[in-house]
N, C-alpha and C. Protein backbone atom coordinates (compact mmCIF):
# COMPACT_ATOMS: atom_id res chain seq x y z
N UNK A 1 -6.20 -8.97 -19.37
CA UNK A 1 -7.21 -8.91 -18.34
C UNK A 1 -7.47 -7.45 -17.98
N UNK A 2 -8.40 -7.18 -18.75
CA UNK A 2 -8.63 -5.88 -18.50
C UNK A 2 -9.31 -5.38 -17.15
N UNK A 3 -8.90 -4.66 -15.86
CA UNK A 3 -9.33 -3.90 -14.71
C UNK A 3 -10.54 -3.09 -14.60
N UNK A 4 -11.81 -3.47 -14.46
CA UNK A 4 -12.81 -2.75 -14.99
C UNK A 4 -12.71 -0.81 -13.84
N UNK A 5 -13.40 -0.06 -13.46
CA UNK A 5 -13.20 1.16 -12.52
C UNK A 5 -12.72 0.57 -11.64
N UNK A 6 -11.51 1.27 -11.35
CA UNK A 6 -10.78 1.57 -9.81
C UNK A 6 -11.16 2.89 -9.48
N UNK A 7 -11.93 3.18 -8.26
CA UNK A 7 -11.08 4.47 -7.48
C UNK A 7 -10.56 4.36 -6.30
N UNK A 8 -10.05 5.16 -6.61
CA UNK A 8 -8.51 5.50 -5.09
C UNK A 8 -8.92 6.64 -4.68
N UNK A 9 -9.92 6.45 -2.99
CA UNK A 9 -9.97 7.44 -2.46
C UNK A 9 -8.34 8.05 -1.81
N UNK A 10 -8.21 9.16 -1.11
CA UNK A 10 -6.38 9.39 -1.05
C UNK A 10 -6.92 10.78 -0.20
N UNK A 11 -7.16 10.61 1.48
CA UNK A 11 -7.27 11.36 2.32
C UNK A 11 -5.90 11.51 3.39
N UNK A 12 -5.63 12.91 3.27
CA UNK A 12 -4.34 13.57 4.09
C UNK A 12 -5.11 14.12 4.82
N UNK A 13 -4.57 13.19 6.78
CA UNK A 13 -4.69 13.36 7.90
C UNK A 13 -3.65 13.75 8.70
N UNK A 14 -2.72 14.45 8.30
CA UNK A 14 -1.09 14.45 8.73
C UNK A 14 -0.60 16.20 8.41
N UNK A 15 -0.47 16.72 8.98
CA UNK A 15 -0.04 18.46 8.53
C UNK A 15 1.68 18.37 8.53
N UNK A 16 2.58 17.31 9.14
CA UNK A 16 3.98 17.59 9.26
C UNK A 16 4.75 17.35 7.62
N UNK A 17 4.39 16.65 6.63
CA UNK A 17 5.08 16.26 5.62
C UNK A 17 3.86 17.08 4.20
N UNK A 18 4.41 17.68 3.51
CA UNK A 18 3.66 18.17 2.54
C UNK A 18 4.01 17.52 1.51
N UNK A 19 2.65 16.74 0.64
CA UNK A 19 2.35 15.91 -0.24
C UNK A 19 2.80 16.55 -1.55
N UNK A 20 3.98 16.43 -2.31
CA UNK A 20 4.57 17.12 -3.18
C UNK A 20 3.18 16.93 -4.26
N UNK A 21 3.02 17.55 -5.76
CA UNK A 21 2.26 17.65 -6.43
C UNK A 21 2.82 16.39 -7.78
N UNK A 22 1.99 15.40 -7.96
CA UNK A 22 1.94 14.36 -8.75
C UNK A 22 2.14 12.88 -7.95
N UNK A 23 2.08 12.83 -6.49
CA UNK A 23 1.99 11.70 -5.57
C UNK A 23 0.39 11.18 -5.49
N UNK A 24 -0.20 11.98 -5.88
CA UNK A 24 -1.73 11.56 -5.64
C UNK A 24 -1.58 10.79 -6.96
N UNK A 25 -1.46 11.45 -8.14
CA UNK A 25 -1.48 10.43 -9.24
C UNK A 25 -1.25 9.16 -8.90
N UNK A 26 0.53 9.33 -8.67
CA UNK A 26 1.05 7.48 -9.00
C UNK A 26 0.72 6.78 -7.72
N UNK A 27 0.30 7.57 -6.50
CA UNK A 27 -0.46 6.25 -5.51
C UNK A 27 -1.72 6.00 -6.46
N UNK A 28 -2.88 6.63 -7.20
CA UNK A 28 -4.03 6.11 -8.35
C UNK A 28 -3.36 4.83 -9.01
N UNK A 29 -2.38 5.40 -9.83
CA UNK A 29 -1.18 4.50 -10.99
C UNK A 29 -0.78 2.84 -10.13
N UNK A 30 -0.52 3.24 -8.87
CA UNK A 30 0.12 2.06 -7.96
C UNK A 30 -1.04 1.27 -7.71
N UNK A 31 -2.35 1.88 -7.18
CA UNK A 31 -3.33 0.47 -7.01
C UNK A 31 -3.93 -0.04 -8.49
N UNK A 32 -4.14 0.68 -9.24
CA UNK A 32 -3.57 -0.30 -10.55
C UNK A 32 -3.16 -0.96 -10.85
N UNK A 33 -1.93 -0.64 -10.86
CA UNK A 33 -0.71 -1.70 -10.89
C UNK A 33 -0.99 -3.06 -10.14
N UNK A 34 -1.46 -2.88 -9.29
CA UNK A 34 -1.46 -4.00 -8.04
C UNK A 34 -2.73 -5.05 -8.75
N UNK A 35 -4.07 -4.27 -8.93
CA UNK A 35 -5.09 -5.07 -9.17
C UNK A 35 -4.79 -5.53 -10.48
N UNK A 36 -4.27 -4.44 -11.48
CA UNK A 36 -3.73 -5.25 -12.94
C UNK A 36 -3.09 -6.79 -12.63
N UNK A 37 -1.59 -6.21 -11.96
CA UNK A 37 -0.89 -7.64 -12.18
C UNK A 37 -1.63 -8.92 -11.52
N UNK A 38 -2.48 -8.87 -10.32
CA UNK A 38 -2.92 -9.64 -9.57
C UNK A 38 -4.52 -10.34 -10.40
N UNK A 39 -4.72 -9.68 -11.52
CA UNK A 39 -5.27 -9.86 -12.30
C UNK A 39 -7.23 -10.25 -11.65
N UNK A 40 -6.96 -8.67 -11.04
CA UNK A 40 -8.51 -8.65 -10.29
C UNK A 40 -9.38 -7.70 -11.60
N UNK A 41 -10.47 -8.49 -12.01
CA UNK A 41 -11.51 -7.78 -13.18
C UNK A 41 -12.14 -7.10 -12.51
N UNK A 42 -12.79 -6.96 -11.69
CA UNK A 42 -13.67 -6.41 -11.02
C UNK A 42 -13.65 -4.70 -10.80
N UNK A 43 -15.08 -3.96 -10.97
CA UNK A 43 -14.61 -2.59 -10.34
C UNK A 43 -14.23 -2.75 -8.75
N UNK A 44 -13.56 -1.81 -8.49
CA UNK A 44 -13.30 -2.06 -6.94
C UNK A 44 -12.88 -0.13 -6.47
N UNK A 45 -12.80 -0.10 -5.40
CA UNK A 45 -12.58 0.98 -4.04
C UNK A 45 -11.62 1.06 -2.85
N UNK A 46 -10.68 1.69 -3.08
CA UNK A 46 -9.17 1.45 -2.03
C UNK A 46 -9.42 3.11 -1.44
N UNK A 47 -9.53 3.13 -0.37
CA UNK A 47 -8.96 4.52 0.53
C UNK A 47 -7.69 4.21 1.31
N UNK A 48 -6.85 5.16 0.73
CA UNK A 48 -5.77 5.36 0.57
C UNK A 48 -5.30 6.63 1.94
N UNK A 49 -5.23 6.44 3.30
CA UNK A 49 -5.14 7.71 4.50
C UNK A 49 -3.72 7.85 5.03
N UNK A 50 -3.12 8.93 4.38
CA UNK A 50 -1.97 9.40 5.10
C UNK A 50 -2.28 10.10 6.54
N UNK A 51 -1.31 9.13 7.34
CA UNK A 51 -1.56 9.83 8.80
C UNK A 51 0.38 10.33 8.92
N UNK A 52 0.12 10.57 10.73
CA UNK A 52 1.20 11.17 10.89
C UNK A 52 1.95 9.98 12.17
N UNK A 53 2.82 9.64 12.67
CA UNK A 53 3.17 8.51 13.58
C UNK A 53 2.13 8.78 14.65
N UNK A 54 1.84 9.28 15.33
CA UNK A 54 0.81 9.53 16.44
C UNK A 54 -0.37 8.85 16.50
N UNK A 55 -0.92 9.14 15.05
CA UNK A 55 -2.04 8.45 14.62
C UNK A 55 -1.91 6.78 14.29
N UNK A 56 -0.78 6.28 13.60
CA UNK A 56 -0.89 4.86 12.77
C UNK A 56 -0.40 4.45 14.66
N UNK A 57 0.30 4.78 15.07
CA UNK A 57 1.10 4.23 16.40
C UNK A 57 -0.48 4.06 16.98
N UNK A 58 -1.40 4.35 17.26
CA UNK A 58 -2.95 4.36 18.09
C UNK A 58 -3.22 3.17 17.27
N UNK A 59 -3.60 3.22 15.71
CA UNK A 59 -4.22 2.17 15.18
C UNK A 59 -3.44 0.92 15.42
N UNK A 60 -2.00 1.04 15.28
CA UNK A 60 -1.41 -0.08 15.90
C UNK A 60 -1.55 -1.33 17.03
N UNK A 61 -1.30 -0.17 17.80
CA UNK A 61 -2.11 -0.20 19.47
C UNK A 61 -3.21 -1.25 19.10
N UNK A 62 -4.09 -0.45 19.07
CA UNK A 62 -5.58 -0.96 18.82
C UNK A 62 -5.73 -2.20 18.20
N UNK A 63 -5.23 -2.42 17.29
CA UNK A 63 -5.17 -3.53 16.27
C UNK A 63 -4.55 -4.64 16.16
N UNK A 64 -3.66 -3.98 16.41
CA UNK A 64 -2.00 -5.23 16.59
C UNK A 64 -1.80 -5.49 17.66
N UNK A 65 -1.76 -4.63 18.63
CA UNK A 65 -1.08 -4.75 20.19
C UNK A 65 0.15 -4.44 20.09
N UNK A 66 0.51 -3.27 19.44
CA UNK A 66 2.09 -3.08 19.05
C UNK A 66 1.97 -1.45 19.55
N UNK A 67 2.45 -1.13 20.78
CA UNK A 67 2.37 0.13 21.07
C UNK A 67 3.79 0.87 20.48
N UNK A 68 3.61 0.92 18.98
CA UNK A 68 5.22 1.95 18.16
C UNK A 68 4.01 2.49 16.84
N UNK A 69 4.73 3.52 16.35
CA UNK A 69 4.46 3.50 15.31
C UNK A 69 4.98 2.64 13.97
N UNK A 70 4.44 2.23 12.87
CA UNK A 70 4.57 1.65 11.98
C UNK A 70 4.56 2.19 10.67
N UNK A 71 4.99 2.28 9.48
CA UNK A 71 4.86 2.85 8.20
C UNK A 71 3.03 2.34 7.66
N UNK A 72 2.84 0.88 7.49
CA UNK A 72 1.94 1.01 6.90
C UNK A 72 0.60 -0.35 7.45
N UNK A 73 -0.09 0.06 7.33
CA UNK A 73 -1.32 -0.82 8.01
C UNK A 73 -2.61 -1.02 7.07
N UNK A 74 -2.85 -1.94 7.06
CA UNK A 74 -3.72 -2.18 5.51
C UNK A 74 -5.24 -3.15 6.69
N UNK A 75 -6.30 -2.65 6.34
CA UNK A 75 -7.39 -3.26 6.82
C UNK A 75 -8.24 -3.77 6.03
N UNK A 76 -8.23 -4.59 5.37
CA UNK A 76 -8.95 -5.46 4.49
C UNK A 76 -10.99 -5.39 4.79
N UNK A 77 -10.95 -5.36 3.80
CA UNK A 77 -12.83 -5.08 3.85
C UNK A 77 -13.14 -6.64 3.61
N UNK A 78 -12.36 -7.88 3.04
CA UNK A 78 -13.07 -8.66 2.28
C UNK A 78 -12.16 -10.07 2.80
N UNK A 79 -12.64 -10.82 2.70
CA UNK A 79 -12.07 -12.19 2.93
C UNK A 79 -12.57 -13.05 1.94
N UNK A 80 -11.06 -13.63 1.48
CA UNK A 80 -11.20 -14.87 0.45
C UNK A 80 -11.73 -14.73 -1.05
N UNK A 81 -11.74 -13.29 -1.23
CA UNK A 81 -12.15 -12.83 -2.11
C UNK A 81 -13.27 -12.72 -2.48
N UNK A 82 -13.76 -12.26 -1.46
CA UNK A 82 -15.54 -11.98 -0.98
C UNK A 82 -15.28 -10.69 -0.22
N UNK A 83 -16.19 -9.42 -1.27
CA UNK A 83 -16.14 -8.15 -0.33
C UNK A 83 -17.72 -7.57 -0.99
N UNK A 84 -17.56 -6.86 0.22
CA UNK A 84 -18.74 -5.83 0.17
C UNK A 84 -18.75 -4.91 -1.20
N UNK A 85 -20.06 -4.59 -1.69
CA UNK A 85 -20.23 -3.99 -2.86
C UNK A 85 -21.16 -2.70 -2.42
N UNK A 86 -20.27 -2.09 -3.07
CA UNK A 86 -20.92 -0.04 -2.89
C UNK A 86 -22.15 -0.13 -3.80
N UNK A 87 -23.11 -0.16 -3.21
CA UNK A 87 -24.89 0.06 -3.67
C UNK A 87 -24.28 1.25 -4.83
N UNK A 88 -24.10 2.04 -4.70
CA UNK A 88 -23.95 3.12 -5.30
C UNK A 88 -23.50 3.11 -6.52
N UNK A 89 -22.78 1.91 -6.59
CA UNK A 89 -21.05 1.78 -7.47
C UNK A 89 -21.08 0.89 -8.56
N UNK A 90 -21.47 -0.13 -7.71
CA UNK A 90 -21.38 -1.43 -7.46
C UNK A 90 -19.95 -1.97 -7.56
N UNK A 91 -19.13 -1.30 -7.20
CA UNK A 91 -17.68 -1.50 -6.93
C UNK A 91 -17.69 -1.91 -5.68
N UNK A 92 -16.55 -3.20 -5.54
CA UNK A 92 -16.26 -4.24 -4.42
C UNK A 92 -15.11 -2.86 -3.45
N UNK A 93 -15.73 -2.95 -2.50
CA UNK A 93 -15.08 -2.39 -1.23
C UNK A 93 -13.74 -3.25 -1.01
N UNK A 94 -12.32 -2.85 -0.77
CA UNK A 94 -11.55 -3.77 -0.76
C UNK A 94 -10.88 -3.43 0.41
N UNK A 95 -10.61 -2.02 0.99
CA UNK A 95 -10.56 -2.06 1.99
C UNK A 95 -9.30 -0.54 1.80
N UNK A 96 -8.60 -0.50 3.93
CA UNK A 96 -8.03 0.47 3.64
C UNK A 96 -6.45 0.29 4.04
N UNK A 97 -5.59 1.43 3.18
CA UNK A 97 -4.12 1.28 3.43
C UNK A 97 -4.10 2.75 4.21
N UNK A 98 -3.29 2.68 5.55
CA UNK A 98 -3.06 3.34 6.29
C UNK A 98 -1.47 3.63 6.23
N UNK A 99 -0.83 5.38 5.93
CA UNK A 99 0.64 5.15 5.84
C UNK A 99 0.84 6.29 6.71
N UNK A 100 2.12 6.28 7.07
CA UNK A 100 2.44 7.31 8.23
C UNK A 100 3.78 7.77 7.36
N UNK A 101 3.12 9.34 6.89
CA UNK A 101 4.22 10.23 5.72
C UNK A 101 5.47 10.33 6.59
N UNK A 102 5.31 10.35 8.39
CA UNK A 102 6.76 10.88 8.89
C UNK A 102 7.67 9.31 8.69
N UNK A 103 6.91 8.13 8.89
CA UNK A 103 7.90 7.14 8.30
C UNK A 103 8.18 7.01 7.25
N UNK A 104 7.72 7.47 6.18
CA UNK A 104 7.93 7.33 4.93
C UNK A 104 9.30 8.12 4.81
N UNK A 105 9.20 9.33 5.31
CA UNK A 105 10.47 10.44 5.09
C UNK A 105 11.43 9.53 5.80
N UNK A 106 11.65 9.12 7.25
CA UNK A 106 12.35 8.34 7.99
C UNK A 106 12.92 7.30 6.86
N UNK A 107 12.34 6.57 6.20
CA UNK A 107 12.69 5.34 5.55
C UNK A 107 13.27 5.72 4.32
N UNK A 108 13.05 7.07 3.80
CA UNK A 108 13.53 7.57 2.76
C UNK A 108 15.33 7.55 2.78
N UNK A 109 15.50 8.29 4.05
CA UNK A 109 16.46 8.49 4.75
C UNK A 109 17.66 6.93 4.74
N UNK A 110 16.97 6.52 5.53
CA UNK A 110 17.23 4.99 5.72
C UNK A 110 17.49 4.28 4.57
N UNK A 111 17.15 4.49 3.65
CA UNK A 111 16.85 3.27 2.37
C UNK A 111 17.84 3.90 1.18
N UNK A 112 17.59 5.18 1.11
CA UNK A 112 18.20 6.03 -0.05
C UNK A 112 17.41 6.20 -0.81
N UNK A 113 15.43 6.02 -0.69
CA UNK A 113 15.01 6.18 -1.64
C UNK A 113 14.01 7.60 -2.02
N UNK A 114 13.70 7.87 -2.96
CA UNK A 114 12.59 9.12 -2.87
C UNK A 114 11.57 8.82 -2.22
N UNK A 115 10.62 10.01 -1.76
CA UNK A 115 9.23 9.99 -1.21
C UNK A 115 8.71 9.00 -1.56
N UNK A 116 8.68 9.15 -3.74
CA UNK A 116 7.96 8.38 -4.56
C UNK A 116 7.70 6.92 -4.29
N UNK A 117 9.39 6.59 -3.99
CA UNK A 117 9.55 5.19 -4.49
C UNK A 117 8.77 4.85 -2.77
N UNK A 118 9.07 5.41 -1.80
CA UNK A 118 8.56 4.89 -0.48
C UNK A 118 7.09 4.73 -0.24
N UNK A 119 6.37 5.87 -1.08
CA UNK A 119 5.08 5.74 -0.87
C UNK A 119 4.24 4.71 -1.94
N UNK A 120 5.07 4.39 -2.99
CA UNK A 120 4.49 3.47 -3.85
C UNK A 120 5.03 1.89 -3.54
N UNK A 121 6.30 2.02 -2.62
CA UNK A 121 6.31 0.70 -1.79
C UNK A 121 5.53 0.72 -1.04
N UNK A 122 4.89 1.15 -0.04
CA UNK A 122 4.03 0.94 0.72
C UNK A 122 2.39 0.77 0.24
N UNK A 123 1.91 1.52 -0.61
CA UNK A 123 0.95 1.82 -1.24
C UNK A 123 0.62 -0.04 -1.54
N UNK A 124 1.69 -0.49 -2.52
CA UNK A 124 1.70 -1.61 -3.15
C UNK A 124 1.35 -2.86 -2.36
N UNK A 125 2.47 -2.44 -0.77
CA UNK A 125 2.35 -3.50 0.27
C UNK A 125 1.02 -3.91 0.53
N UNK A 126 0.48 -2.27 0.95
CA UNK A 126 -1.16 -2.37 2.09
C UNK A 126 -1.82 -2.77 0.67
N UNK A 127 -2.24 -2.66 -0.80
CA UNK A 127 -3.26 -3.14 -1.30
C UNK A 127 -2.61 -4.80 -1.29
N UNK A 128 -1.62 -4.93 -1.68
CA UNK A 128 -1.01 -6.57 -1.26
C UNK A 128 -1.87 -7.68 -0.24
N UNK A 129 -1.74 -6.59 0.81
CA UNK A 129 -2.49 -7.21 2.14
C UNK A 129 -4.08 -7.35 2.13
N UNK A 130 -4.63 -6.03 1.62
CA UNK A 130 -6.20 -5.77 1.29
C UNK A 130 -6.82 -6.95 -0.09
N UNK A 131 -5.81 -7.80 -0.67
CA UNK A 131 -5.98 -8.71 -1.44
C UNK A 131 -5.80 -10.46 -0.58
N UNK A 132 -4.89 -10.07 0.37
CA UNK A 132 -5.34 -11.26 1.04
C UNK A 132 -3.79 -11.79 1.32
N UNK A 133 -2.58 -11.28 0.45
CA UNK A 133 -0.71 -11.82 0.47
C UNK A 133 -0.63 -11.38 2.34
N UNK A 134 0.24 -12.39 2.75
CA UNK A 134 0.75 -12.36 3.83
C UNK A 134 2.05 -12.53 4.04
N UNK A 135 3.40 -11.46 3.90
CA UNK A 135 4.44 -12.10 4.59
C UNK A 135 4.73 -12.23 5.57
N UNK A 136 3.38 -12.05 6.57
CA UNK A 136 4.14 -12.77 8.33
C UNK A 136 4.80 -14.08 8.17
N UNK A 137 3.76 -14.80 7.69
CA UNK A 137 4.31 -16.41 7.36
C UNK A 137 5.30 -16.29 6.65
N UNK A 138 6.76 -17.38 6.85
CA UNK A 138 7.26 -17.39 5.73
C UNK A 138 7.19 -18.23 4.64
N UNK A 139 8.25 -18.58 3.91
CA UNK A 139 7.94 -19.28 2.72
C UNK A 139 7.56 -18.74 1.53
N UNK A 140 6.77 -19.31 0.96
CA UNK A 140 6.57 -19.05 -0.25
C UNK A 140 5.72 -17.97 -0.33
N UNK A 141 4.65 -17.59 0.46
CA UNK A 141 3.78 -16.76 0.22
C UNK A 141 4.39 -15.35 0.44
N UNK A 142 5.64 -15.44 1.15
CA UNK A 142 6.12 -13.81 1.88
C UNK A 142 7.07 -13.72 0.33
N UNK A 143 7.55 -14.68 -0.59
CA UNK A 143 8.21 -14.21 -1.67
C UNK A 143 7.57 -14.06 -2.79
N UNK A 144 6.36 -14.68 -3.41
CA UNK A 144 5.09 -13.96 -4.10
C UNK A 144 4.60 -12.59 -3.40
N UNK A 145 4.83 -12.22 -2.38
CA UNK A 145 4.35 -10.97 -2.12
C UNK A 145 5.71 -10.18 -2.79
N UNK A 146 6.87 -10.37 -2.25
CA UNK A 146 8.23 -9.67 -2.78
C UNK A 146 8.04 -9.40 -3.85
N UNK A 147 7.93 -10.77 -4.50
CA UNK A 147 8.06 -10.32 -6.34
C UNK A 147 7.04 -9.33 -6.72
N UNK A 148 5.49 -9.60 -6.08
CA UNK A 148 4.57 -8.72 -6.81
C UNK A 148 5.16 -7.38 -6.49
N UNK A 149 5.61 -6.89 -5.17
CA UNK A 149 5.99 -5.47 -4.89
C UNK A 149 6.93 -4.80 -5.76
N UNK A 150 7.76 -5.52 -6.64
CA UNK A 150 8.98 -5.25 -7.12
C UNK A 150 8.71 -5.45 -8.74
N UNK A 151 7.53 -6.38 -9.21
CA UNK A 151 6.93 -5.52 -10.21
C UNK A 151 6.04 -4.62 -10.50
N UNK A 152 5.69 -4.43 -9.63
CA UNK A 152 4.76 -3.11 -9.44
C UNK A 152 5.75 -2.10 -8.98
N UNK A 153 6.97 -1.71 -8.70
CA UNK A 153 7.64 -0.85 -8.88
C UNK A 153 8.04 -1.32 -10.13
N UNK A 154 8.71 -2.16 -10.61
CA UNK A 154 8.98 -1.69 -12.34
C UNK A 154 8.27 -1.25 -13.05
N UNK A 155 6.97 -1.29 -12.88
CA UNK A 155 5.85 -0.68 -13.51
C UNK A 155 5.50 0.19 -13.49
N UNK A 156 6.22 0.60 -12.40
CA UNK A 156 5.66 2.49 -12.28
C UNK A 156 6.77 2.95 -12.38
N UNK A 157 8.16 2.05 -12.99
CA UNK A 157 9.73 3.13 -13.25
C UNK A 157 10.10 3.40 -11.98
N UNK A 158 9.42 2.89 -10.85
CA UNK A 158 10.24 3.01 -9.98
C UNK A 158 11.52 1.37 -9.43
N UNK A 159 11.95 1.38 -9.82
CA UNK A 159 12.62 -0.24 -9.57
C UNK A 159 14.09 -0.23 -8.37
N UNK A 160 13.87 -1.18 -7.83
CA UNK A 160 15.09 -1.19 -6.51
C UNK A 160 16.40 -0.88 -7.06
N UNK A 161 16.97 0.37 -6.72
CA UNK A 161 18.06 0.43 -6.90
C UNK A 161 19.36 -0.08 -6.00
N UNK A 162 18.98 -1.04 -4.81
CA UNK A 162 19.81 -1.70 -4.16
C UNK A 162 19.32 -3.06 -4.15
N UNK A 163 20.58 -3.63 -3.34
CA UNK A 163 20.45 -5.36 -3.17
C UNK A 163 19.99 -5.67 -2.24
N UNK A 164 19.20 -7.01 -1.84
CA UNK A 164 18.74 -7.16 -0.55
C UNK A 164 19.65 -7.95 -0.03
N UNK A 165 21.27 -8.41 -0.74
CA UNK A 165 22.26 -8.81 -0.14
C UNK A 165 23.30 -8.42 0.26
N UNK A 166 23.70 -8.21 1.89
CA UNK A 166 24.71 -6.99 2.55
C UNK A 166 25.98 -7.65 1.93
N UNK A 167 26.97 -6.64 1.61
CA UNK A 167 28.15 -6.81 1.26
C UNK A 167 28.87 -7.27 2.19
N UNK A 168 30.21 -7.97 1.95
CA UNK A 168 30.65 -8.47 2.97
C UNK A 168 31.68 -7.15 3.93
């Protein structure tokens, strides 16, 4: 199933964390990944906005009713797999992933993992969401989201190097 044009817009709104050189790539590489495995044909359009906690913590606010900051916030352009199409493009608008680089470093910390692997987990999550996967609910739908996240890190060589089961 071949992915007809993706672009990945990828705007830095954040001055505290500096975007090492080859992260712009594999967030490109990661919504790939996502529309490949999910097996979307279509051209399509993801903006991709690194903020800083200050900023995603407002959109939060605003959105959620969650006055904290959050790592990542995904705003979907399209429902049910019905989205707006760029006159221009004619690529389907799919919508946007919002990440906050100071949680990313935070979680890096936390997790043991690189920038890489944090920003291409997240990356993976918010287009996840901009496709329509929900793990608020549980069940089945929050572990089809798991699995897709976790092959889309094998796919980009980035793969979990821990368990999601605590030792005793």
């Amino acid at each position: 199933m071949a992915v007809d044009r993706i672009r990945v817009i990828i705007t830095d709104r954040q001055k505290e964390i500096r975007i090492p050189r080859g992260l712009r790539m594999l967030i490109r590489r990661c919504c790939n990944a996502v529309l490949k495995l999910d097996e979307f044909k279509d051209s399509a359009e993801i903006n991709i906005i690194l903020v800083d906690n200050a900023s995603i913590r407002e959109l939060n606010k605003e959105h959620r009713n969650v006055d904290a900051p959050t790592d990542v916030l995904s705003f979907p352009m399209g429902k049910n797999g019905k989205y707006e199409v760029n006159p221009e493009t004619g690529a389907k608008v799919l919508g946007d992933v919002v990440i906050s680089m100071e949680k990313v470093m935070e979680q890096c910390d936390l997790y043991g993992h690189s920038m890489q692997r944090e920003v291409a987990y997240l990356v993976a999550h918010g287009v996840l969401h901009i496709l329509g996967y929900d793990h608020e609910k549980d069940g089945i739908e929050k572990v089809r989201m798991r699995e897709k996240e976790e092959k889309v890190m094998e796919l980009l060589g980035l793969p979990c190097t821990s368990s999601y089961v605590m030792s005793e």
